[in-house]
C-alpha atoms as a PDB file:
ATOM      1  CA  UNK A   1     -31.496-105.292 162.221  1.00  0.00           C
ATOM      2  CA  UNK A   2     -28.601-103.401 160.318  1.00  0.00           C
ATOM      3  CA  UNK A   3     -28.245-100.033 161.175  1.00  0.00           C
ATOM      4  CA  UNK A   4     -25.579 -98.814 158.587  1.00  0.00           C
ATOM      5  CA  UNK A   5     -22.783 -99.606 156.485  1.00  0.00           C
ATOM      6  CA  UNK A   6     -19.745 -99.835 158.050  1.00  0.00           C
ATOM      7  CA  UNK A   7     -16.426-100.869 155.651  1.00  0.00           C
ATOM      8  CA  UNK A   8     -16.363-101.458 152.158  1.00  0.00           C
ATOM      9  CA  UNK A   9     -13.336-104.561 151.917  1.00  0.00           C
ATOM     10  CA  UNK A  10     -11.375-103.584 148.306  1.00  0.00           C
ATOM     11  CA  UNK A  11      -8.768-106.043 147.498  1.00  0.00           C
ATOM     12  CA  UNK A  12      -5.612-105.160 145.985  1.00  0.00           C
ATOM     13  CA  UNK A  13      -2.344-106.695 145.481  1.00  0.00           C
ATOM     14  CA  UNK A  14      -0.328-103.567 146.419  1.00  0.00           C
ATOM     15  CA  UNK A  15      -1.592-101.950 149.476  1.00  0.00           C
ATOM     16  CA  UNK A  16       0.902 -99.487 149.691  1.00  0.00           C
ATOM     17  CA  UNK A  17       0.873 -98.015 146.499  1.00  0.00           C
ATOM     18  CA  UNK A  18      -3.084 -97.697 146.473  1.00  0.00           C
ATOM     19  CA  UNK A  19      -2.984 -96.163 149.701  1.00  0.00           C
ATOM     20  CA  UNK A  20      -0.744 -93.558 148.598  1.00  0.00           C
ATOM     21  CA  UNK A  21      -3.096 -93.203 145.832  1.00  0.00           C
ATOM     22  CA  UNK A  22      -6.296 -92.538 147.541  1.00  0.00           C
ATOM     23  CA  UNK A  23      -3.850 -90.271 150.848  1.00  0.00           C
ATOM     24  CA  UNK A  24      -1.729 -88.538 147.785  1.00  0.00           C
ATOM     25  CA  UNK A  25      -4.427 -88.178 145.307  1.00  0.00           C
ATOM     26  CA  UNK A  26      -7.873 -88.597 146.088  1.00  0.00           C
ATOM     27  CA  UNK A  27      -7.475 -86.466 149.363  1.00  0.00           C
ATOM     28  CA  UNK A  28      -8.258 -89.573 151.917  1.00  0.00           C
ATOM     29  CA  UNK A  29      -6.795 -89.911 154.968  1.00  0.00           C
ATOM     30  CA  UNK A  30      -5.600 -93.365 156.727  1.00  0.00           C
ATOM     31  CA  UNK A  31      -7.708 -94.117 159.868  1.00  0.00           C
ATOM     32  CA  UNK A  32      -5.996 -96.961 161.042  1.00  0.00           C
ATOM     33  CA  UNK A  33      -3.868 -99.944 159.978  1.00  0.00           C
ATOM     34  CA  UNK A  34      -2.619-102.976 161.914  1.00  0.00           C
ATOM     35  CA  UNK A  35       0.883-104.042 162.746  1.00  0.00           C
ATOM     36  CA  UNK A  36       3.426-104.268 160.589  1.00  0.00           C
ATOM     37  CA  UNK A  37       4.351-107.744 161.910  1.00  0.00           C
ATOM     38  CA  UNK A  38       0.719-109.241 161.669  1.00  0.00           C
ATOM     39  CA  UNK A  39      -0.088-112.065 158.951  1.00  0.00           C
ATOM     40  CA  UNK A  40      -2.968-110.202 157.831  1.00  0.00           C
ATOM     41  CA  UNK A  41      -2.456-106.628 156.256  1.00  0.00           C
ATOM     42  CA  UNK A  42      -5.087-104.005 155.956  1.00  0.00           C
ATOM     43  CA  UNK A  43      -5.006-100.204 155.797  1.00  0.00           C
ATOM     44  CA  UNK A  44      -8.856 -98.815 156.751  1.00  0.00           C
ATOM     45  CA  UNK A  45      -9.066 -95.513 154.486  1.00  0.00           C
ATOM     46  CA  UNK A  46     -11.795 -92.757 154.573  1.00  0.00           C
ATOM     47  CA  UNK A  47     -12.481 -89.395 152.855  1.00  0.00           C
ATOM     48  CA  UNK A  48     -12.100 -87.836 156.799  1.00  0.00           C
ATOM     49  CA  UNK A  49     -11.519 -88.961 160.164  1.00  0.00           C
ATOM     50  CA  UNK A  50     -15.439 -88.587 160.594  1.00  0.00           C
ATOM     51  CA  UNK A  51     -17.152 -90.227 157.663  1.00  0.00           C
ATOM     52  CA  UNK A  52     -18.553 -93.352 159.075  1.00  0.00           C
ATOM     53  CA  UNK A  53     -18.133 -95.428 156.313  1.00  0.00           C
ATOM     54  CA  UNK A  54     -15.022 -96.543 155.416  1.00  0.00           C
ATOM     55  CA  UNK A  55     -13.390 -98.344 152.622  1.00  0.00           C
ATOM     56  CA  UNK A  56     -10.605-101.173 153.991  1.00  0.00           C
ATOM     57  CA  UNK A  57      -7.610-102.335 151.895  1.00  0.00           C
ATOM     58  CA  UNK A  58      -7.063-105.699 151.997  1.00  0.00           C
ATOM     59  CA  UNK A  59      -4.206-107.475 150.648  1.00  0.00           C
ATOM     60  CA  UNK A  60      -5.509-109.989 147.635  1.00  0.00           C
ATOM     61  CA  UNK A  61      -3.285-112.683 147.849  1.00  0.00           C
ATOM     62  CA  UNK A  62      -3.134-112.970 151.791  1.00  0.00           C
ATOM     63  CA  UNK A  63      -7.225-113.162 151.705  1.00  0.00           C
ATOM     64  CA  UNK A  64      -6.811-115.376 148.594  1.00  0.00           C
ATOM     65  CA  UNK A  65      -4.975-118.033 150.553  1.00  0.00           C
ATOM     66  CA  UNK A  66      -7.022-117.951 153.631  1.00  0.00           C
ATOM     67  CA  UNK A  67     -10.679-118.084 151.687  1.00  0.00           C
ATOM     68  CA  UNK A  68      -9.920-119.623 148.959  1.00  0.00           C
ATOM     69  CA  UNK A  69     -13.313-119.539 147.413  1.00  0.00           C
ATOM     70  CA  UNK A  70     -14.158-115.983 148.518  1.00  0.00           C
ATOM     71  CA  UNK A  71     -14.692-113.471 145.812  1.00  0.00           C
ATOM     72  CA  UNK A  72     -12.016-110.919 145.448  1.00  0.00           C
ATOM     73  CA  UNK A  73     -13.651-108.805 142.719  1.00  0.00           C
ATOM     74  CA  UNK A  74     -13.755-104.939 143.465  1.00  0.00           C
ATOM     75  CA  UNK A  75     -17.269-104.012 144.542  1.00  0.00           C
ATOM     76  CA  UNK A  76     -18.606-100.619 142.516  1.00  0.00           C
ATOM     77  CA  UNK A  77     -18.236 -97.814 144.630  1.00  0.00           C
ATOM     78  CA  UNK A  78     -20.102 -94.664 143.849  1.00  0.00           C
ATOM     79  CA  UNK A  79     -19.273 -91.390 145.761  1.00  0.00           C
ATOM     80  CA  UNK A  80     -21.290 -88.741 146.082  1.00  0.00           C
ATOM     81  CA  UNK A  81     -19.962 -84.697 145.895  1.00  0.00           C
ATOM     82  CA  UNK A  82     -21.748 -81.836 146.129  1.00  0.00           C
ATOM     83  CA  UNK A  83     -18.582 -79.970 144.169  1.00  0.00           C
ATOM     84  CA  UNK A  84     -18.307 -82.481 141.077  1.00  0.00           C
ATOM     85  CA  UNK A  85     -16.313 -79.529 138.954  1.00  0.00           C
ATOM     86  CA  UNK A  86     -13.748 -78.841 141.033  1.00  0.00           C
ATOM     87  CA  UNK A  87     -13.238 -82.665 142.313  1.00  0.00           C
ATOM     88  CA  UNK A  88     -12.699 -83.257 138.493  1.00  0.00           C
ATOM     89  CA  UNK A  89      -9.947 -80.405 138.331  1.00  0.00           C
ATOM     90  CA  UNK A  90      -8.502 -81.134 141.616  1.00  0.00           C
ATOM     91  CA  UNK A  91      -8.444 -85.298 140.091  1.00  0.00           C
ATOM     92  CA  UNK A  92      -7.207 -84.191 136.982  1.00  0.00           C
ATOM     93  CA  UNK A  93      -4.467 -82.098 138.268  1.00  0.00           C
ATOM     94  CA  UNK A  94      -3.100 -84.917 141.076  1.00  0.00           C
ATOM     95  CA  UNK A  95      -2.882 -87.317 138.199  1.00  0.00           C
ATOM     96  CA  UNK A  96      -5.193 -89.420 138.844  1.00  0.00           C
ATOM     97  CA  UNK A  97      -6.900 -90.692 135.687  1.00  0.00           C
ATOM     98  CA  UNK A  98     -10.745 -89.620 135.190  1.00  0.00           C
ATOM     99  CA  UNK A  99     -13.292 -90.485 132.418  1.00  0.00           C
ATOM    100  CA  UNK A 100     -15.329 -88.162 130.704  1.00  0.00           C
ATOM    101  CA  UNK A 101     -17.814 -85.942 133.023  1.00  0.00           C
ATOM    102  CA  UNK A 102     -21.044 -87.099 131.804  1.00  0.00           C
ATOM    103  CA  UNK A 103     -24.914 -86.369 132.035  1.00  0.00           C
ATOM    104  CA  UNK A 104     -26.920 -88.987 133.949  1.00  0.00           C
ATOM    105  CA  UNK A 105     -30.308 -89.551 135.288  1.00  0.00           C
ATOM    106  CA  UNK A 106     -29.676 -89.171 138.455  1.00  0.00           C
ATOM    107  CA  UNK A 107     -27.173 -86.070 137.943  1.00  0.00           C
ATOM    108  CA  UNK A 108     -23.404 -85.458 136.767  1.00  0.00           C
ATOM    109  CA  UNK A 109     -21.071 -87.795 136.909  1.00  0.00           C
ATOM    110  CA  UNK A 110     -17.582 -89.481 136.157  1.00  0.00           C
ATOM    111  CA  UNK A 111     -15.396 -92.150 136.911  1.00  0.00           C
ATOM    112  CA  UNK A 112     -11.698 -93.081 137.774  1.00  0.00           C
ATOM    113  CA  UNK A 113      -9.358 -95.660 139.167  1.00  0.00           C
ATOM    114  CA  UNK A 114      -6.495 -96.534 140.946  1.00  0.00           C
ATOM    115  CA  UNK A 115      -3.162 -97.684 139.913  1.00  0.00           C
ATOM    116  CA  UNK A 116      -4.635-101.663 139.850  1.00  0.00           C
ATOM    117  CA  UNK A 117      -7.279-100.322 137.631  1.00  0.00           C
ATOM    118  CA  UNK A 118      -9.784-100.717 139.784  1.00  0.00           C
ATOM    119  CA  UNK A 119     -12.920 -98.136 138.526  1.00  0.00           C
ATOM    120  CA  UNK A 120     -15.197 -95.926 140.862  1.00  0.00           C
ATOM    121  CA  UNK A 121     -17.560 -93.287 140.200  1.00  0.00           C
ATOM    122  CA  UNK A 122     -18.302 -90.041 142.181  1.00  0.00           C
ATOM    123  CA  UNK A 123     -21.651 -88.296 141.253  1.00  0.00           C
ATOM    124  CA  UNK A 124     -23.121 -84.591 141.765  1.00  0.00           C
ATOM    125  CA  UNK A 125     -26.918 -85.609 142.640  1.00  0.00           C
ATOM    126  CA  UNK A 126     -29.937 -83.545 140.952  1.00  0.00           C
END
């Protein structure tokens, strides 16, 4: 039976520079990453050092070669806050670029992405 969710895989073709962009500008923090002299490259990335979900960064091309008919596409990610106005200030003000904060169904909401263009959504639930 599954019990939870445990990594989200995101794949990217510049690990480095989206890490910095989640550590830098987001607020994340790196959990762990492997060797520097390993084949396979991945930086694990999470809002905290106690969220148990995680999102890992995996390097596109290196995944690409090794499962070739895998699909690399960036799953949507939806985050919830329960401080949607000042995540959209603190966003705007690191740079990072946001959408329009918006009215939903199931409460506020607005999106962004990271330097590959890669769009997620955080939402303030009713």
């Amino acid at each position: 039976m599954i019990k939870k969710l445990g990594q989200v895989m995101v794949y990217v073709e510049n690990q480095e520079e989206v890490a910095k962009f989640w550590t830098e500008k987001v607020g994340f923090v790196i959990r762990s990453r492997n060797s520097e002299t390993d084949e396979e490259k991945w930086i694990e990335i999470a809002p905290d050092n106690e969220t148990a979900t995680t999102i890992v960064l995996q390097d596109k091309i290196a995944v690409a070669k090794m499962s070739p008919d895998m699909n690399l596409g960036t799953p949507s990610l939806l985050f919830y806050t329960d401080e949607l106005d000042q995540t959209y200030t603190t966003f705007k003000e690191n740079g990072v670029p946001v959408g329009e904060l918006v009215e939903a169904s199931i409460g506020r909401v607005f999106n962004f992405h990271d330097p590959e263009d890669n769009y997620f959504a955080i939402l303030e639930q009713k």
